[in-house]
C-alpha atoms as a PDB file:
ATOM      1  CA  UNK A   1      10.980  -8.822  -9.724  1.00  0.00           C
ATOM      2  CA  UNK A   2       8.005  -6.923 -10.539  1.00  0.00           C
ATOM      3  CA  UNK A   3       4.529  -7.483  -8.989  1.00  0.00           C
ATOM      4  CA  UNK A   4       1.309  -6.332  -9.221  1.00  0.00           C
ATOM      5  CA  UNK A   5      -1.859  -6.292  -6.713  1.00  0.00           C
ATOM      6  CA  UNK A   6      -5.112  -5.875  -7.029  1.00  0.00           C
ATOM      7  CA  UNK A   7      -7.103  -4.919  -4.189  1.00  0.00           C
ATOM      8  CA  UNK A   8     -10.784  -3.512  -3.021  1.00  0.00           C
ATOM      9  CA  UNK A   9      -9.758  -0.151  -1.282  1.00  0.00           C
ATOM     10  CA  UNK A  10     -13.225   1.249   0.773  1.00  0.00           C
ATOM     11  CA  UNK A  11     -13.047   4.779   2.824  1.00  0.00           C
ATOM     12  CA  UNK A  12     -15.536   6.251   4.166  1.00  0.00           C
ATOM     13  CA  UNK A  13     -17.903   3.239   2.822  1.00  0.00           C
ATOM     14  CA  UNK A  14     -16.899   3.655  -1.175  1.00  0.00           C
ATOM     15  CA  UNK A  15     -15.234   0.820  -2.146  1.00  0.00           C
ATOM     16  CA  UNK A  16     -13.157   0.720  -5.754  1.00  0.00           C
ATOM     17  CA  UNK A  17     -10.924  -1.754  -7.000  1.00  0.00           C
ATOM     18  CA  UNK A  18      -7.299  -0.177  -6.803  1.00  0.00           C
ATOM     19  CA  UNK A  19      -4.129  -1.738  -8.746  1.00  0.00           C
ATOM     20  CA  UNK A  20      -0.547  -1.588  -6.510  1.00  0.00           C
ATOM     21  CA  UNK A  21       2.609  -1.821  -8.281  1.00  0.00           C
ATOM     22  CA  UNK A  22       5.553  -3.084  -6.169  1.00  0.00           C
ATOM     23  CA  UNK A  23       8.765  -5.362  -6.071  1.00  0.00           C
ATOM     24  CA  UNK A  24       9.909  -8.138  -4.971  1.00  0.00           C
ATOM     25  CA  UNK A  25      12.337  -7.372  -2.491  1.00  0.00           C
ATOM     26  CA  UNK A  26      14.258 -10.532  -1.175  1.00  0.00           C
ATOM     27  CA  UNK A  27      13.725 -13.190   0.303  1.00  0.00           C
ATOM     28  CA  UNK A  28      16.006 -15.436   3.433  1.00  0.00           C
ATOM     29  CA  UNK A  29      15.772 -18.449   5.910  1.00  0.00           C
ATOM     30  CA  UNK A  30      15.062 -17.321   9.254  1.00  0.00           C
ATOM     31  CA  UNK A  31      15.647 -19.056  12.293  1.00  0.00           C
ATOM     32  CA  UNK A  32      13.547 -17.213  15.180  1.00  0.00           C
ATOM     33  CA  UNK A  33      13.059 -19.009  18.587  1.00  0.00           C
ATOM     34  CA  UNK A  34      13.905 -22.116  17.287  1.00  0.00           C
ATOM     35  CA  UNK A  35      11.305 -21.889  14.122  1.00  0.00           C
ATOM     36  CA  UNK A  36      12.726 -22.382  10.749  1.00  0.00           C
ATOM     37  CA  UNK A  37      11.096 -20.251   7.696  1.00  0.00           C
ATOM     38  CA  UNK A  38      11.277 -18.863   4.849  1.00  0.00           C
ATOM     39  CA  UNK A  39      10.781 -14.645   4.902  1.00  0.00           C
ATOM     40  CA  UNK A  40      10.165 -12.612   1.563  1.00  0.00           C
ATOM     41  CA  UNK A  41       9.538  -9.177   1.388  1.00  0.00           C
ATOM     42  CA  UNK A  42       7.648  -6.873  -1.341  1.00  0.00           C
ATOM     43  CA  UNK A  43       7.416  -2.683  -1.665  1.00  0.00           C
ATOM     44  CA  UNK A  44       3.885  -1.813  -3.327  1.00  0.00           C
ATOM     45  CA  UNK A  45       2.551   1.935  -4.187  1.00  0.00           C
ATOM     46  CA  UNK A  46      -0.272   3.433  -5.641  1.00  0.00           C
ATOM     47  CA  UNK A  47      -1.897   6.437  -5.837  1.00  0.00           C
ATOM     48  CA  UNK A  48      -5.815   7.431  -5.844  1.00  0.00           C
ATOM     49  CA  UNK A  49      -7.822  10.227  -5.423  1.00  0.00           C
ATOM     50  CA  UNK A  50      -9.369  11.054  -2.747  1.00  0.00           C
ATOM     51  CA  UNK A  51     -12.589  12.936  -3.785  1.00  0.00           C
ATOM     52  CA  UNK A  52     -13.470   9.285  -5.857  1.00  0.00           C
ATOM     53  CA  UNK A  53     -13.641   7.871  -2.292  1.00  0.00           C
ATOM     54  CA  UNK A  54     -15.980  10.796  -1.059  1.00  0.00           C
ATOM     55  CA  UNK A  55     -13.124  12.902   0.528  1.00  0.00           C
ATOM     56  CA  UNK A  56     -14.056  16.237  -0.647  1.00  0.00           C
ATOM     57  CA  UNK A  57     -12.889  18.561   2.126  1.00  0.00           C
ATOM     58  CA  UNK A  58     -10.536  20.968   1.250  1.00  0.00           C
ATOM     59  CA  UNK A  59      -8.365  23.453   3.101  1.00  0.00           C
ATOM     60  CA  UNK A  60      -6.621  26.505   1.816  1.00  0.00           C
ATOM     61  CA  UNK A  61      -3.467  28.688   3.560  1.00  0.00           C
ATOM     62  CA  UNK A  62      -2.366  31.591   2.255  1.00  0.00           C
ATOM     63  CA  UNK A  63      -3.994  30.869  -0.963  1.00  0.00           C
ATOM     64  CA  UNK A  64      -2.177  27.537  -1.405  1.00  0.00           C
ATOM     65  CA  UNK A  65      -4.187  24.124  -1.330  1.00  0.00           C
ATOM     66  CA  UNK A  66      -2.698  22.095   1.509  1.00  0.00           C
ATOM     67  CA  UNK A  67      -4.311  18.825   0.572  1.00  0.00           C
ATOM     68  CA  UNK A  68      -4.329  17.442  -2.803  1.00  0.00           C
ATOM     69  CA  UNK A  69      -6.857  15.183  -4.491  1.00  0.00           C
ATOM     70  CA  UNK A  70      -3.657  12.644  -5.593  1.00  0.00           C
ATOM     71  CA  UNK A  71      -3.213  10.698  -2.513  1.00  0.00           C
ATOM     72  CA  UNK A  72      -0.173   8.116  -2.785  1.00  0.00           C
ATOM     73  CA  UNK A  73      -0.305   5.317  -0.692  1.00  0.00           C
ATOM     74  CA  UNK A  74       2.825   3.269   0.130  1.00  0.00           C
ATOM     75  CA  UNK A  75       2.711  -0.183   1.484  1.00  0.00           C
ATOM     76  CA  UNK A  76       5.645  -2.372   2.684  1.00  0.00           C
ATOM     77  CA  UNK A  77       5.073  -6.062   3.692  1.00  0.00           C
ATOM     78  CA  UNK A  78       6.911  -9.388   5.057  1.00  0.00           C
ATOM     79  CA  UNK A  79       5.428 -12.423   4.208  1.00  0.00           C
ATOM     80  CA  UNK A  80       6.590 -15.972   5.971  1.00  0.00           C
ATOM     81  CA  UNK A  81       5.935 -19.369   6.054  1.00  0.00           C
ATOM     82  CA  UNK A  82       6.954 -21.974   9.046  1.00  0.00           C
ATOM     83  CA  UNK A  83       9.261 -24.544   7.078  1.00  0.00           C
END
């Protein structure tokens, strides 16, 4: 039940190659409008950092850094196919 994606991630013009892990979450027949299919559904995460993609502002309050370099991105998808 465990996947793996590899992507090409590009902000701000940098593109890297970035690895998601995720999961498989399920998958069910679906009859919408009259349309059979089939409906699966995966959770994938990853984290980067954000001065590797260029993003090098910064911004402190009170002493304390309110954005980090380690960026985690979260991605949830639904994939389908008409039966």
């Amino acid at each position: 039940d465990q996947v793996t994606a590899i992507a090409e991630l590009t902000i701000k013009g940098v593109t890297k190659t970035v690895t998601f892990k995720g999961e498989f979450l399920g998958s069910h027949k679906v009859n919408f409008g009259g349309i059979m299919s089939m409906r699966a559904g995966y959770s994938f995460s990853t984290k980067i950092n954000r001065r590797d993609f260029g993003l090098d502002f910064g911004a402190l309050t009170e002493g304390v850094a309110i954005v980090s370099d380690t960026v985690t991105i979260n991605i949830d998808v639904e994939i389908w196919k008409k039966l």
